[in-house]
Protein backbone atom coordinates (compact mmCIF):
# COMPACT_ATOMS: atom_id res chain seq x y z
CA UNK A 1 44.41 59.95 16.29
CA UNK A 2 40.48 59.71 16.61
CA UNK A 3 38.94 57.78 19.00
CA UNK A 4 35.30 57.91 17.05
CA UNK A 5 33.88 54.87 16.29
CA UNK A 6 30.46 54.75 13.87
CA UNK A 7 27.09 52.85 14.60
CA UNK A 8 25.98 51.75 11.38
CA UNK A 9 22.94 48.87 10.26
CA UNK A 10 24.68 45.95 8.51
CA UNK A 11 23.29 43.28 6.56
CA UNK A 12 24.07 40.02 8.48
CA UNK A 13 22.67 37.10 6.91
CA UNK A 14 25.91 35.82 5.75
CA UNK A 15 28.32 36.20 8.64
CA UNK A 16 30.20 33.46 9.81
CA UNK A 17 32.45 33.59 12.92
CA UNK A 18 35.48 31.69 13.29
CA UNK A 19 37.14 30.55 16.75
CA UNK A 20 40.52 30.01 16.77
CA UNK A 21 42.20 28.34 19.54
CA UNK A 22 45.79 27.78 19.56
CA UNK A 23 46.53 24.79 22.19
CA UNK A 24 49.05 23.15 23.72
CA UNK A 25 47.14 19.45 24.42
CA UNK A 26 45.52 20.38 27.58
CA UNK A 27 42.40 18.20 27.00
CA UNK A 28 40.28 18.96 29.92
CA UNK A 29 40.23 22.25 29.64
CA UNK A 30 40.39 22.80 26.21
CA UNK A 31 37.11 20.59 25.96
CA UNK A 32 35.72 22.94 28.32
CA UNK A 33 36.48 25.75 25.61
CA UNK A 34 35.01 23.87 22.88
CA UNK A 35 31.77 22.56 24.87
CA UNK A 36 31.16 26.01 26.06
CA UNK A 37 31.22 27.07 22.03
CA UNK A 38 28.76 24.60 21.16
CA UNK A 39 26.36 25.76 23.81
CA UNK A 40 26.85 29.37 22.21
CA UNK A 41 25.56 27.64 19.09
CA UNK A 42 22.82 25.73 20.43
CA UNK A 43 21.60 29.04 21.74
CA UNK A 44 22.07 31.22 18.85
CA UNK A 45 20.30 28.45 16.25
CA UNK A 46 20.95 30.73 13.15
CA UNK A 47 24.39 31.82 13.57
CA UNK A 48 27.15 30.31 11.10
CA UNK A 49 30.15 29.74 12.71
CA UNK A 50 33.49 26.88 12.51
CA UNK A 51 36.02 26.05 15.56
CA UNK A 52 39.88 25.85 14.31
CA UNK A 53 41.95 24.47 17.25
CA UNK A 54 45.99 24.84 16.19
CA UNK A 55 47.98 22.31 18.41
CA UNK A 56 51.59 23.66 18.58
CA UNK A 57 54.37 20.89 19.36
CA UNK A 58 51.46 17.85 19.80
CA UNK A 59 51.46 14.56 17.30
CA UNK A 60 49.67 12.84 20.16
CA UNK A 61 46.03 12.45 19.66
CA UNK A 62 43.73 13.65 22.03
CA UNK A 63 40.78 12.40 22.93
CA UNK A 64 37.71 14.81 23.11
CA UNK A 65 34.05 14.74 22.88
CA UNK A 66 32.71 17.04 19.98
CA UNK A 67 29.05 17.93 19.06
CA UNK A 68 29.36 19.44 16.05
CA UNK A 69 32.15 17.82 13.70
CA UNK A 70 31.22 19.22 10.75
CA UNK A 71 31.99 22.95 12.24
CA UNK A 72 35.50 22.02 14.16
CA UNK A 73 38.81 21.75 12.13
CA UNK A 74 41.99 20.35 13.83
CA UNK A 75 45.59 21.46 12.72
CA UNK A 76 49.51 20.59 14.02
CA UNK A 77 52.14 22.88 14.04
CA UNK A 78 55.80 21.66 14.85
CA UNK A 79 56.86 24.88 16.43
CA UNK A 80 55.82 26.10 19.63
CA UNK A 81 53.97 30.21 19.64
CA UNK A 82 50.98 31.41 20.35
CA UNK A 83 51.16 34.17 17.50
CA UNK A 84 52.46 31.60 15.25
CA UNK A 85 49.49 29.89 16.10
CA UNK A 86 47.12 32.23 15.78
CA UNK A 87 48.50 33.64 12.47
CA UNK A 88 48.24 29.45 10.87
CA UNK A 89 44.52 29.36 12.12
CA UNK A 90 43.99 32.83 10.63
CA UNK A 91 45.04 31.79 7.30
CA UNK A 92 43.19 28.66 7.55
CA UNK A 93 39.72 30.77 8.75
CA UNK A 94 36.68 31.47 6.65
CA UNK A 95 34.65 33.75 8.78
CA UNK A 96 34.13 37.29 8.48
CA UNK A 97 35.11 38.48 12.70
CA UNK A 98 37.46 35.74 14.57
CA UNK A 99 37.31 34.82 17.64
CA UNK A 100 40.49 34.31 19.92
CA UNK A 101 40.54 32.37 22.76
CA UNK A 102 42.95 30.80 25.13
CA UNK A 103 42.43 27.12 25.59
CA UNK A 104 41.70 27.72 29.71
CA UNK A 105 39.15 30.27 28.39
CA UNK A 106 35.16 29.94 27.38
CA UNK A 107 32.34 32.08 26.81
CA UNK A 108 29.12 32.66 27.74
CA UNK A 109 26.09 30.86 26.27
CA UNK A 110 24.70 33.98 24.48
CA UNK A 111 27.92 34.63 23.35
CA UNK A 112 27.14 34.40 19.64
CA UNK A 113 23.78 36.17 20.17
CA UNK A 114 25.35 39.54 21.71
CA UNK A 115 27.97 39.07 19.54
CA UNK A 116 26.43 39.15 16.17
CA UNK A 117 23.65 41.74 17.18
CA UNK A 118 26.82 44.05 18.00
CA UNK A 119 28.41 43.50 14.46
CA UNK A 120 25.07 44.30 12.60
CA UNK A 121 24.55 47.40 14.69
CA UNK A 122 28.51 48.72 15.27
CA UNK A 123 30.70 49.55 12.78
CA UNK A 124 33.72 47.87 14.23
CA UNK A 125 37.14 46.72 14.11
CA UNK A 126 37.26 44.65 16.83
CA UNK A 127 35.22 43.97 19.86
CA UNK A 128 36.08 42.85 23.44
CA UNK A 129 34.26 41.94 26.27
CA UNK A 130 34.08 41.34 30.63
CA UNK A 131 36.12 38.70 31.13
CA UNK A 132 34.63 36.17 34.38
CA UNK A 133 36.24 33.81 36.52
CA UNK A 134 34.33 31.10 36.01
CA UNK A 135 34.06 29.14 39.82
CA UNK A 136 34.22 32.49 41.82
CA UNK A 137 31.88 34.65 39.45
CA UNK A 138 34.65 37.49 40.37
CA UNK A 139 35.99 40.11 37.64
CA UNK A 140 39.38 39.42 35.80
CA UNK A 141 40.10 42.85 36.32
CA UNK A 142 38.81 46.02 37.62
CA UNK A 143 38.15 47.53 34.55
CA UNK A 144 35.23 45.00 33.49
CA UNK A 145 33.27 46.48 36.45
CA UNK A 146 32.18 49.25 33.52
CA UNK A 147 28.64 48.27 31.95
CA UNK A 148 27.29 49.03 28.79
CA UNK A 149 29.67 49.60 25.73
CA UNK A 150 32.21 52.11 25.01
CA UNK A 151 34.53 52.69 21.98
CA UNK A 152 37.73 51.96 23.25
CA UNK A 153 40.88 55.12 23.61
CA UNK A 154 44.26 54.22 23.38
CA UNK A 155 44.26 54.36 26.80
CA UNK A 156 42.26 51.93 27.65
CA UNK A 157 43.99 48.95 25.90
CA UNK A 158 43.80 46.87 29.32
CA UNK A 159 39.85 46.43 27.90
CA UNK A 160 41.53 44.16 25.15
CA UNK A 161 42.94 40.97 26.44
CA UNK A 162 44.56 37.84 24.71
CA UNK A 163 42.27 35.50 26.42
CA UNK A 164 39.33 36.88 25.03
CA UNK A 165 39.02 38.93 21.92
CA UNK A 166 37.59 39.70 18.15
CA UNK A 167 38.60 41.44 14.96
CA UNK A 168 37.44 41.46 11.88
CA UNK A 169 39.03 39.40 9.64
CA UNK A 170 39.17 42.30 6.53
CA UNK A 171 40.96 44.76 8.54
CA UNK A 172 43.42 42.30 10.43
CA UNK A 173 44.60 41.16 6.90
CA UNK A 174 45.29 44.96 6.07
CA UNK A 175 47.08 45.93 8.89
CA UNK A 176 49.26 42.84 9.44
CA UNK A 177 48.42 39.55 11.56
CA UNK A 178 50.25 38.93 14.71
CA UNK A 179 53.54 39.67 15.64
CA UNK A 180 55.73 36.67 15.96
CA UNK A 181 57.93 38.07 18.21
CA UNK A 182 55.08 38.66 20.49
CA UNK A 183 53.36 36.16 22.62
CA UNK A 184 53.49 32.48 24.79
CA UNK A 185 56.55 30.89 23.26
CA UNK A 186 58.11 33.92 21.63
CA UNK A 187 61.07 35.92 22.26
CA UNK A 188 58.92 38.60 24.37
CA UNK A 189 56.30 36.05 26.06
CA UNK A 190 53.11 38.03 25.62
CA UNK A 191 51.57 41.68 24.85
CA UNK A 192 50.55 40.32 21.45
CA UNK A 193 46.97 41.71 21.62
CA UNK A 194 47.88 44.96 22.89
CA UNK A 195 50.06 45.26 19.77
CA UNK A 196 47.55 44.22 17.80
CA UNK A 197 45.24 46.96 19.54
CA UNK A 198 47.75 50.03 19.18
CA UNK A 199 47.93 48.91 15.42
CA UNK A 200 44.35 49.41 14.97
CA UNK A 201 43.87 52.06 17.02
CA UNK A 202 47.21 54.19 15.30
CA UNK A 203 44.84 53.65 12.05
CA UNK A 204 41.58 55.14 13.73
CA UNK A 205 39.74 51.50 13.80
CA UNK A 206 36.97 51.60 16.05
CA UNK A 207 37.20 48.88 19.19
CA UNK A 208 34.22 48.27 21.35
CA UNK A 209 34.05 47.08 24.51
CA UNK A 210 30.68 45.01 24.88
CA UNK A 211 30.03 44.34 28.89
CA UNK A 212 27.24 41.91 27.82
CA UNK A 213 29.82 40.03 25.53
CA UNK A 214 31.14 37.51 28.56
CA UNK A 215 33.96 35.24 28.49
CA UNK A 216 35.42 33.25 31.30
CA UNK A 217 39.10 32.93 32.42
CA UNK A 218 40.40 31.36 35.10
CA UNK A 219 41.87 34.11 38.15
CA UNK A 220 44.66 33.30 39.72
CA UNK A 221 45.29 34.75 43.53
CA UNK A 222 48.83 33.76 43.45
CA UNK A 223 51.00 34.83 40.49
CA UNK A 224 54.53 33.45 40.35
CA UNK A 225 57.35 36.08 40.00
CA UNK A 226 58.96 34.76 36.58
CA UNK A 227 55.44 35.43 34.80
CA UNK A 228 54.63 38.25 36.01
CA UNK A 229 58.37 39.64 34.97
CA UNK A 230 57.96 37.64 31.69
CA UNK A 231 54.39 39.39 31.04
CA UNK A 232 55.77 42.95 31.89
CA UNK A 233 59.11 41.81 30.01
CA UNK A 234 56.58 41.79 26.95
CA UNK A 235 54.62 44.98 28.13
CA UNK A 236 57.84 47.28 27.95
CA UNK A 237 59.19 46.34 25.01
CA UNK A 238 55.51 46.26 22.69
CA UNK A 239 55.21 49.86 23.91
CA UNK A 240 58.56 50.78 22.98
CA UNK A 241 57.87 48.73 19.37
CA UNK A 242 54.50 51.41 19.68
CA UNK A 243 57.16 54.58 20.52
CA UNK A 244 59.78 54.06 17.18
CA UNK A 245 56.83 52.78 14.75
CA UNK A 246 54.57 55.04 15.30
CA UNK A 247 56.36 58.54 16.31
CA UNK A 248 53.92 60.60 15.88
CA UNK A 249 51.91 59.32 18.61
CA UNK A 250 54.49 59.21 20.99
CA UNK A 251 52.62 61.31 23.21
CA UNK A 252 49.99 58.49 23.64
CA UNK A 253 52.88 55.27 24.80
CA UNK A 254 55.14 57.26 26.76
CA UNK A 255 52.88 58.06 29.26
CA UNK A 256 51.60 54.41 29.32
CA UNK A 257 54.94 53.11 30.07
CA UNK A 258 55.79 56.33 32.32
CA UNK A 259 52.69 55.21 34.37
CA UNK A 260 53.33 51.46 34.70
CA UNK A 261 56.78 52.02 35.73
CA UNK A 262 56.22 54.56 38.35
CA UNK A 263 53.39 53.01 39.60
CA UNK A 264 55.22 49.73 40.09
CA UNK A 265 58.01 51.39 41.72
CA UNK A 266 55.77 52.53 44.26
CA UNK A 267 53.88 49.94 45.07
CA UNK A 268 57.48 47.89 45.48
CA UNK A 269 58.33 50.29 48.34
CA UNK A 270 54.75 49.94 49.66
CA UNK A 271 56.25 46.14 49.96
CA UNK A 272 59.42 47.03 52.21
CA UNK A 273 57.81 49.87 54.08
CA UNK A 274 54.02 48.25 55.01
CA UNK A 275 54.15 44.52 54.04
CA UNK A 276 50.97 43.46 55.63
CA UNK A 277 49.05 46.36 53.52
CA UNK A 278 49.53 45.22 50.16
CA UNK A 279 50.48 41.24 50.86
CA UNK A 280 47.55 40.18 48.59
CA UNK A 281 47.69 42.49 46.12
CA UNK A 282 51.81 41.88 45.57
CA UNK A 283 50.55 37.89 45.56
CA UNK A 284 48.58 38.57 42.53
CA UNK A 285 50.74 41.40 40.86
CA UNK A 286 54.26 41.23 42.29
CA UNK A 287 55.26 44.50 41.68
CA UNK A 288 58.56 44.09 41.70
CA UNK A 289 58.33 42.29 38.92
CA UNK A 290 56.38 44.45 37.20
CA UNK A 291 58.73 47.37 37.79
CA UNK A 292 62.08 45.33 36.39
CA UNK A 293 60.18 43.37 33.71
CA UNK A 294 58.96 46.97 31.80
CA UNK A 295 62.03 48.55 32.42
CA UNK A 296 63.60 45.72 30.67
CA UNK A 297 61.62 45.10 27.93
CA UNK A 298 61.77 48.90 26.92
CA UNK A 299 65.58 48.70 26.83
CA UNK A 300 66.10 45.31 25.19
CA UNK A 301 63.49 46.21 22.35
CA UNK A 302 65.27 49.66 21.82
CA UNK A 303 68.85 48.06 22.58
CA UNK A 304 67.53 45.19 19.57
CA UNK A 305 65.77 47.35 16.97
C-alpha cells in the first residue's frame, strides 16, 4: 500500500462542487448549514457549485430561507439512513468533488476558495479538513491541532470524519458509494466514512488533509453511553469488514482495532481505580463503552459475514 499522493496543476474552469446533505427536518440548524454555504459562495464569486439536501422519513414541508434557489435541489426519501441518503444525493449530483455534510455541520466562509485552489494544485481523491466547534472556537479533536496539509496514512483515518468531508465524484463511482449497512439509521450506526477511507486508501488514492479547509461541528462535553457504544459498535465491525476484504493488508486494521481496544480497556480501569482523574474525559468518551462497543462489532461482523 503507498501512501504517496501527487501535486499536479489542473485546469479548473469547469469544476462544479456539489453539497449533499442528508437531513432529518431539523430546520434551524440545517438552515444554518445551508446559510453558511451561501456565504462560501458569496465569497468565492466564480465558483460553480449546487446544494442537494435528501430528507429521509419527512413529507412535511419545511420552511427555510434560501438565497440562491436556482443552486439548491430538495429530495424525499421514505426510508430512514444516512448512507442511503448520501448514495440518492450522489446519484442525483452533477459536480465533479462532493461535499458531505451533516445537517448540525457548516463551513467556513472561504470554504470554496481553499477548497478549489487545493483541487487545481493536488492530485486528490478526497480531501478533509479541521473541524471547529462553532460557539467555543475549540478543536473537534486533537488531531486538527496539525497545520498545514498532509497526505493522509491509513493510520490516520480519524483526519476523515462524516461530518465533514470530500471525494471526488470519478473515483467514488469506481470504487463503490457508501455502504448501506454503515451509518445513522443502519444496522451498524456509523463508521461509514472510515469505510469509505480504507477503500480508497487499499487502492493507493491520495487523501489530503487541508488545515485551512474549516468546517464547524457542534462538541459535545457530555456523550451519552448508548452512542458512544453504538459509534464503537460501528468502529469494530468496519475494521473487521477492512480485515476479511482486504487480507492482504491485515497488518494495517489489526493493529487499529488492537489499539482501540486496549486503550479503552485501560482507560475503563483508570475509571474504577482514580475516578476524579479522568471524570471529564470518560464524560465525553465513556470508555467503557468504547471498549464493549469494538469488541462487539468485530464479533458480530465476523459472526454475520
Amino acid at each position: 500500500m503507498s501512501f504517496n499522493g501527487g501535486i499536479k496543476n489542473m485546469h479548473n474552469a469547469d469544476l462544479k462542487i456539489s453539497f449533499i446533505i442528508a437531513s432529518i427536518g431539523e430546520a434551524r440548524k440545517l438552515q444554518e448549514t445551508i446559510s453558511s454555504i451561501e456565504k462560501a459562495y458569496d465569497y468565492a464569486k466564480n465558483t460553480s457549485i449546487e446544494i442537494l439536501i435528501v430528507f429521509q422519513g419527512v413529507d412535511e414541508n419545511i420552511n427555510l430561507r434560501i438565497k440562491y434557489p436556482e443552486l439548491s435541489a430538495f429530495y424525499h426519501i421514505k426510508e430512514k439512513g444516512l448512507s442511503l441518503a448520501r448514495n440518492y444525493g450522489i446519484n442525483k449530483s452533477k459536480g465533479d468533488y462532493l461535499v458531505f455534510l451533516d445537517d448540525d455541520a457548516a463551513v467556513k466562509e472561504d470554504f470554496l476558495v481553499v477548497l478549489s485552489e487545493n483541487i487545481s494544485k493536488i492530485q486528490a481523491a478526497a480531501f478533509c479538513g479541521k473541524i471547529m466547534d462553532p460557539e467555543k472556537s475549540s478543536l473537534y479533536a486533537e488531531c486538527f491541532s496539525s497545520s498545514g496539509f498532509k497526505f493522509l496514512n491509513p493510520f490516520e483515518f480519524a483526519y476523515f470524519m462524516g461530518s465533514a468531508h470530500v471525494l471526488k465524484k470519478e473515483i467514488l463511482e469506481r470504487i463503490g458509494l457508501y455502504d448501506e449497512k454503515f451509518g445513522a439509521g443502519a444496522k451498524y450506526p456509523a463508521a461509514e466514512e472510515s469505510d469509505i477511507f480504507f477503500r480508497l486508501k487499499s487502492r493507493n488514492e491520495a487523501v489530503v488533509y487541508l488545515s485551512d479547509l474549516v468546517f464547524y461541528h457542534p462538541v459535545y462535553d457530555v456523550t451519552p453511553d448508548s452512542k458512544r457504544f453504538n459509534y464503537s459498535y460501528a468502529s469494530g465491525a468496519m475494521l473487521m469488514k477492512q480485515i476479511c476484504r482486504d487480507t492482504k493488508h491485515f497488518f494495517i486494521y489489526v493493529p487499529i482495532v488492537s489499539e482501540i481496544v486496549i486503550k479503552s480497556f485501560l482507560r475503563s480501569m483508570e475509571t474504577i481505580f482514580f475516578p476524579k482523574l479522568i471524570k471529564e474525559r470518560n464524560a465525553r468518551f465513556k470508555y467503557r463503552s468504547v471498549f464493549t462497543g469494538t469488541l462487539k462489532g468485530v464479533w458480530d461482523y465476523l459472526w454475520n459475514s
